[in-house]
C-alpha atoms as a PDB file:
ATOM      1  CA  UNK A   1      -4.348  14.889 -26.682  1.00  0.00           C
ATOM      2  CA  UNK A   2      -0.439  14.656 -27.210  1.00  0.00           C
ATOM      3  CA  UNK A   3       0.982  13.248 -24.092  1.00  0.00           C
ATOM      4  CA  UNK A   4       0.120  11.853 -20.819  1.00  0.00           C
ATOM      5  CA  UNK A   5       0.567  15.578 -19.080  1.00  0.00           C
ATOM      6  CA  UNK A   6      -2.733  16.279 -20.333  1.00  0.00           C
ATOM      7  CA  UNK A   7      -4.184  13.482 -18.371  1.00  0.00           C
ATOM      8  CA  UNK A   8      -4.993  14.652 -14.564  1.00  0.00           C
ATOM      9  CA  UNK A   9      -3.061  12.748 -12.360  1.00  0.00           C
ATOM     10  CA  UNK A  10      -5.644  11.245 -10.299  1.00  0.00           C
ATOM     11  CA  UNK A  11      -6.813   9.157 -13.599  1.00  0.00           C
ATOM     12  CA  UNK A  12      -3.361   8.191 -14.039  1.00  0.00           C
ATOM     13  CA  UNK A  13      -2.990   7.272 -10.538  1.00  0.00           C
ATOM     14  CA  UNK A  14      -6.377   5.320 -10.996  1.00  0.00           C
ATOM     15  CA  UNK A  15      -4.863   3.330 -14.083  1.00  0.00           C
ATOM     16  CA  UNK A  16      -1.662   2.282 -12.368  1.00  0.00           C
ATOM     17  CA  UNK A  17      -3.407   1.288  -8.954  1.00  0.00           C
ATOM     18  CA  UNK A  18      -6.022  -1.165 -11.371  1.00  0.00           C
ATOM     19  CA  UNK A  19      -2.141  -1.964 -12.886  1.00  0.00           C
ATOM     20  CA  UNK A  20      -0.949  -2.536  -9.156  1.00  0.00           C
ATOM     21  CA  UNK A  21      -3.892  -4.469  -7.920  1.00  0.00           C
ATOM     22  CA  UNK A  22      -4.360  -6.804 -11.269  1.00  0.00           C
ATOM     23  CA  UNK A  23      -0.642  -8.069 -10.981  1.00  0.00           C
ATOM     24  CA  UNK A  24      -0.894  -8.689  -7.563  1.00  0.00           C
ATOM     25  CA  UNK A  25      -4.098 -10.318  -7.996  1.00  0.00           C
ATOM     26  CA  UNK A  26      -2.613 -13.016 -10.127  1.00  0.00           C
ATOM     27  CA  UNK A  27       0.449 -13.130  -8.899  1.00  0.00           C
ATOM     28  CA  UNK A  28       3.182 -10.691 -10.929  1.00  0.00           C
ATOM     29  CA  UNK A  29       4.984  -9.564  -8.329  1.00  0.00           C
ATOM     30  CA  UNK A  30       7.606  -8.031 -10.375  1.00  0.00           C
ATOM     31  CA  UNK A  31       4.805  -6.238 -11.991  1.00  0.00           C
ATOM     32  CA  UNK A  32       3.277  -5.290  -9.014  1.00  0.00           C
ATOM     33  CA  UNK A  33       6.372  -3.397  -8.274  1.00  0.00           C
ATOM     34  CA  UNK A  34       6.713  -1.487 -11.974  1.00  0.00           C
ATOM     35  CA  UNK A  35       3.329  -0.235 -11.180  1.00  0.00           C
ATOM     36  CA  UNK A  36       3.891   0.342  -7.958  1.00  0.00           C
ATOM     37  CA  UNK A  37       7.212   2.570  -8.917  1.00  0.00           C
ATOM     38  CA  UNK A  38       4.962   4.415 -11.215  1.00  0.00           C
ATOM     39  CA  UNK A  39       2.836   5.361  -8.611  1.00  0.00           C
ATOM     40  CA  UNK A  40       5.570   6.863  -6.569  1.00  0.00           C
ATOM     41  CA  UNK A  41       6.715   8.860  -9.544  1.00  0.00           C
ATOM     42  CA  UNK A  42       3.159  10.316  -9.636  1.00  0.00           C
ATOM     43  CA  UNK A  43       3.766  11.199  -6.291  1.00  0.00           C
ATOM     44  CA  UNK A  44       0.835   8.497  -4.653  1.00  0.00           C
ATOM     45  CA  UNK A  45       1.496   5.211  -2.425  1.00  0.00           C
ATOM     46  CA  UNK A  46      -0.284   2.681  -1.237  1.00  0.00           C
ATOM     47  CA  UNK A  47       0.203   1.214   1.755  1.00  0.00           C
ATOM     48  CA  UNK A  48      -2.655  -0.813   4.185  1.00  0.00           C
ATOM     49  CA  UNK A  49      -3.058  -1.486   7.453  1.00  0.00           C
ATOM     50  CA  UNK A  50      -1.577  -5.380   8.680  1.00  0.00           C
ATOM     51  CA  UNK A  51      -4.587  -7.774   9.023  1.00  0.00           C
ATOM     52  CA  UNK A  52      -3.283  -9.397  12.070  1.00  0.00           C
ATOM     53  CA  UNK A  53      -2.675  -8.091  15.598  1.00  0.00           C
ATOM     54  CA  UNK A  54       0.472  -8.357  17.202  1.00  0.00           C
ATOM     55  CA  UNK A  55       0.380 -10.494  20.139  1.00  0.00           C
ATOM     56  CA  UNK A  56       0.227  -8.582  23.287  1.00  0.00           C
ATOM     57  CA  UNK A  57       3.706  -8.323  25.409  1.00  0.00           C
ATOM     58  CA  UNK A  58       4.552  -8.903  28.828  1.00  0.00           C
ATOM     59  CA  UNK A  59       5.568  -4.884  28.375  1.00  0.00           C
ATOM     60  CA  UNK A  60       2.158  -3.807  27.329  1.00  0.00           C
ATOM     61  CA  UNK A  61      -0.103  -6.063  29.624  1.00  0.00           C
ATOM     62  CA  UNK A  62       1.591  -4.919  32.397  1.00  0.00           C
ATOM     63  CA  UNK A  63       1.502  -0.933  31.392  1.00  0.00           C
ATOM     64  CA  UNK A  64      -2.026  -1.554  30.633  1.00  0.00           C
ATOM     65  CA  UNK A  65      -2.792  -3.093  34.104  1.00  0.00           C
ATOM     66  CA  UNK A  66      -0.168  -2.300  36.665  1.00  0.00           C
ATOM     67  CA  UNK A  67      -1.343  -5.126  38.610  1.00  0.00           C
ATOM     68  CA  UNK A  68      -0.993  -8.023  36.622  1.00  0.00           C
ATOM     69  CA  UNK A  69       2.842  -9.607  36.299  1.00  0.00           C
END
């Protein structure tokens, strides 16, 4: 091999999200972001889901049951 274009970019992608998750995991956040960077060049993000539910507004409730103010 003479270059990282003969590596398939979902192995690549592999190696920089183990990259992404290891600095985050103890706490290098500025490497966290290198690797994350690298993953956009590649053309892949990451991105989850938030943990915690918003809090329900006065908005919703009351679109969700017309009857309660």
């Amino acid at each position: 091999m003479t270059g990282a274009e003969e590596i398939p970019v979902e192995i690549r992608a592999r190696v920089e999200a183990g990259a992404l998750f290891e600095s985050v995991r103890v706490g290098d956040y500025a490497g966290a972001a290198r690797a994350q960077e690298r993953l956009r060049a590649l053309g892949w993000r990451i991105t989850r889901e938030p943990t915690i539910r918003r809090r329900d507004t006065r908005q919703r409730i009351a679109a969700a049951d017309p009857g309660v103010v």
